[in-house]
C-alpha atoms as a PDB file:
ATOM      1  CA  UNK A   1     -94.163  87.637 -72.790  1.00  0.00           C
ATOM      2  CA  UNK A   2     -91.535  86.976 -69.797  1.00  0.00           C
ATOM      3  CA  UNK A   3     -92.807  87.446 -66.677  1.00  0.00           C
ATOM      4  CA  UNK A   4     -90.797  88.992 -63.927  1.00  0.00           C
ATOM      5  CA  UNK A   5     -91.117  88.270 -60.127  1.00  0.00           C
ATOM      6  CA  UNK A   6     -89.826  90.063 -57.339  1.00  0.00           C
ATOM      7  CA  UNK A   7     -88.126  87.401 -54.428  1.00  0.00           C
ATOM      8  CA  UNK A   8     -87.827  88.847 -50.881  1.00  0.00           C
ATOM      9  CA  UNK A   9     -84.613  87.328 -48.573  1.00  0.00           C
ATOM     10  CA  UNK A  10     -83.776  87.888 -45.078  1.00  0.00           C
ATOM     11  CA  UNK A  11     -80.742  89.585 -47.134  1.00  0.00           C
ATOM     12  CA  UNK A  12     -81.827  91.314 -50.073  1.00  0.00           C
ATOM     13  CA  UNK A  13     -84.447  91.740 -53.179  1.00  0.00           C
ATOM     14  CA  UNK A  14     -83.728  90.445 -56.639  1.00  0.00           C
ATOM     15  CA  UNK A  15     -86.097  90.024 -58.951  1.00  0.00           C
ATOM     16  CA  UNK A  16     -86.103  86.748 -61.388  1.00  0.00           C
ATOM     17  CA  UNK A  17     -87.367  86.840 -65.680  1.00  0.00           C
ATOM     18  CA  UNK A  18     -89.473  83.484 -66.344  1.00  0.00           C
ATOM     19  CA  UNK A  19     -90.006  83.096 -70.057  1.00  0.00           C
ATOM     20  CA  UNK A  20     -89.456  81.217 -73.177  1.00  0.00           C
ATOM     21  CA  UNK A  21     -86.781  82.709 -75.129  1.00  0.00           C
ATOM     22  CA  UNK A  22     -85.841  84.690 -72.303  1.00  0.00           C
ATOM     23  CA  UNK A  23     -81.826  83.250 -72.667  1.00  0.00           C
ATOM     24  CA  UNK A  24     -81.574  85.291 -76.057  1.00  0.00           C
ATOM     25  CA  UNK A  25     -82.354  88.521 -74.201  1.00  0.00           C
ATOM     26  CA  UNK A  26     -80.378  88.226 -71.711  1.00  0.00           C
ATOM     27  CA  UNK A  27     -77.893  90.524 -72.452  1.00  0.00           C
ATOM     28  CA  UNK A  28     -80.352  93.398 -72.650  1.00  0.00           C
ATOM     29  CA  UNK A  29     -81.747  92.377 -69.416  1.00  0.00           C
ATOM     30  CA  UNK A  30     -78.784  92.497 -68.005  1.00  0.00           C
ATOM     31  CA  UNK A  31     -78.191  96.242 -69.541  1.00  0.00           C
ATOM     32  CA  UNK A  32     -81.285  97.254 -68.481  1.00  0.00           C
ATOM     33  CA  UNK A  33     -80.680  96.094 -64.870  1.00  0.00           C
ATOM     34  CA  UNK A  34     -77.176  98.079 -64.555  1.00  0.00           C
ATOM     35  CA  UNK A  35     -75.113  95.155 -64.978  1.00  0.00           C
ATOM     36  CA  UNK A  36     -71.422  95.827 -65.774  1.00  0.00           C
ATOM     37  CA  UNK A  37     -70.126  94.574 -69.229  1.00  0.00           C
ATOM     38  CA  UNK A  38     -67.853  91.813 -67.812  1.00  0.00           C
ATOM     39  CA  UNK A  39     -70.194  89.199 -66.637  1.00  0.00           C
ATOM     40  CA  UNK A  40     -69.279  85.732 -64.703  1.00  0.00           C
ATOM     41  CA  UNK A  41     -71.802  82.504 -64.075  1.00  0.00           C
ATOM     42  CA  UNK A  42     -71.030  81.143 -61.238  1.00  0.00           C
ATOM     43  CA  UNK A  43     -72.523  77.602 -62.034  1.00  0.00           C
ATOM     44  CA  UNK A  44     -71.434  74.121 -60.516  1.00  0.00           C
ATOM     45  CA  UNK A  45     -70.368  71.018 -62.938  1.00  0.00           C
ATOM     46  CA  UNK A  46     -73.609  69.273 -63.695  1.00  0.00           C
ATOM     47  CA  UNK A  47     -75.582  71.864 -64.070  1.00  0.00           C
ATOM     48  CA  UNK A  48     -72.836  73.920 -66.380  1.00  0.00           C
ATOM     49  CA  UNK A  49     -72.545  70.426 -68.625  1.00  0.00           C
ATOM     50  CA  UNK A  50     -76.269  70.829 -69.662  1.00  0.00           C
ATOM     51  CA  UNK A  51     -76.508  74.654 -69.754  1.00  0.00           C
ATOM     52  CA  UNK A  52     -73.395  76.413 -69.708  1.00  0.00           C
ATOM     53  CA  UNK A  53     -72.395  77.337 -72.902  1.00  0.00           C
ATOM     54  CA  UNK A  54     -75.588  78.353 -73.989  1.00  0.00           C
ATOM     55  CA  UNK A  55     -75.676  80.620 -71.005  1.00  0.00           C
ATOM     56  CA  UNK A  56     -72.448  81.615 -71.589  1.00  0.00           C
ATOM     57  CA  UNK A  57     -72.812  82.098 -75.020  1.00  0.00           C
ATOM     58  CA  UNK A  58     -75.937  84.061 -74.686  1.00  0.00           C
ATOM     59  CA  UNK A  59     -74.338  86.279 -72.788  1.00  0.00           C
ATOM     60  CA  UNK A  60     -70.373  87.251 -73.227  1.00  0.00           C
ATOM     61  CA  UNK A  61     -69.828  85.559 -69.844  1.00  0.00           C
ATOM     62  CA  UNK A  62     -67.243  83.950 -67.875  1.00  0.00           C
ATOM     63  CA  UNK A  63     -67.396  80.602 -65.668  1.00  0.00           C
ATOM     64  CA  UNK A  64     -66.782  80.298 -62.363  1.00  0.00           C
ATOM     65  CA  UNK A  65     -67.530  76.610 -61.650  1.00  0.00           C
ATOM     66  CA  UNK A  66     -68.079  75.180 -57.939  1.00  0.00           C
ATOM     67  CA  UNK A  67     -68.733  71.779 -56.446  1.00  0.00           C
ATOM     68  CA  UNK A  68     -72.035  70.666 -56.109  1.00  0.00           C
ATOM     69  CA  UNK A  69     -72.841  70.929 -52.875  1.00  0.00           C
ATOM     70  CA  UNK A  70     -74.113  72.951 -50.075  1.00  0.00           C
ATOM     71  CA  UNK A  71     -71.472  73.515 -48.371  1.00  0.00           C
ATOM     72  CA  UNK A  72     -69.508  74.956 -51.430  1.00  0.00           C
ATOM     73  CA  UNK A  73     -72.479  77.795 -51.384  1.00  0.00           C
ATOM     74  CA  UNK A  74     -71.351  79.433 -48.488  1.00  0.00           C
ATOM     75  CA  UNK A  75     -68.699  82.344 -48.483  1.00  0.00           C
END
């Protein structure tokens, strides 16, 4: 059973879904949580070569890629 936990930032509070098999209910996590239907992953290059189009796949989304980097993180 997934396990949800709740992360506190000086910013904001999101929770995060641990789990196996989690990825193929994504989409009605996402529904659940009030997500609208068009959905983007914002992802950078490595990590979107090893997981992307699962993810993206899983759930209807679009990429956004970034370079890895910190500096690329900030808006």
């Amino acid at each position: 059973e997934p396990v949800r936990i709740d992360v506190s930032t000086p910013s904001r509070r999101y929770g995060i879904t641990l789990g196996t098999g989690v990825l193929s209910r994504l989409p009605a996590l996402l529904d659940e949580a009030g997500a609208p239907r068009r959905r983007l992953v914002v992802s950078s290059p490595t990590v979107w070569r090893f997981h992307g189009e699962r993810f993206a796949e899983a759930c209807d989304a679009e990429p956004i890629i970034v370079p890895d980097g910190e500096r690329y993180k900030q808006t």
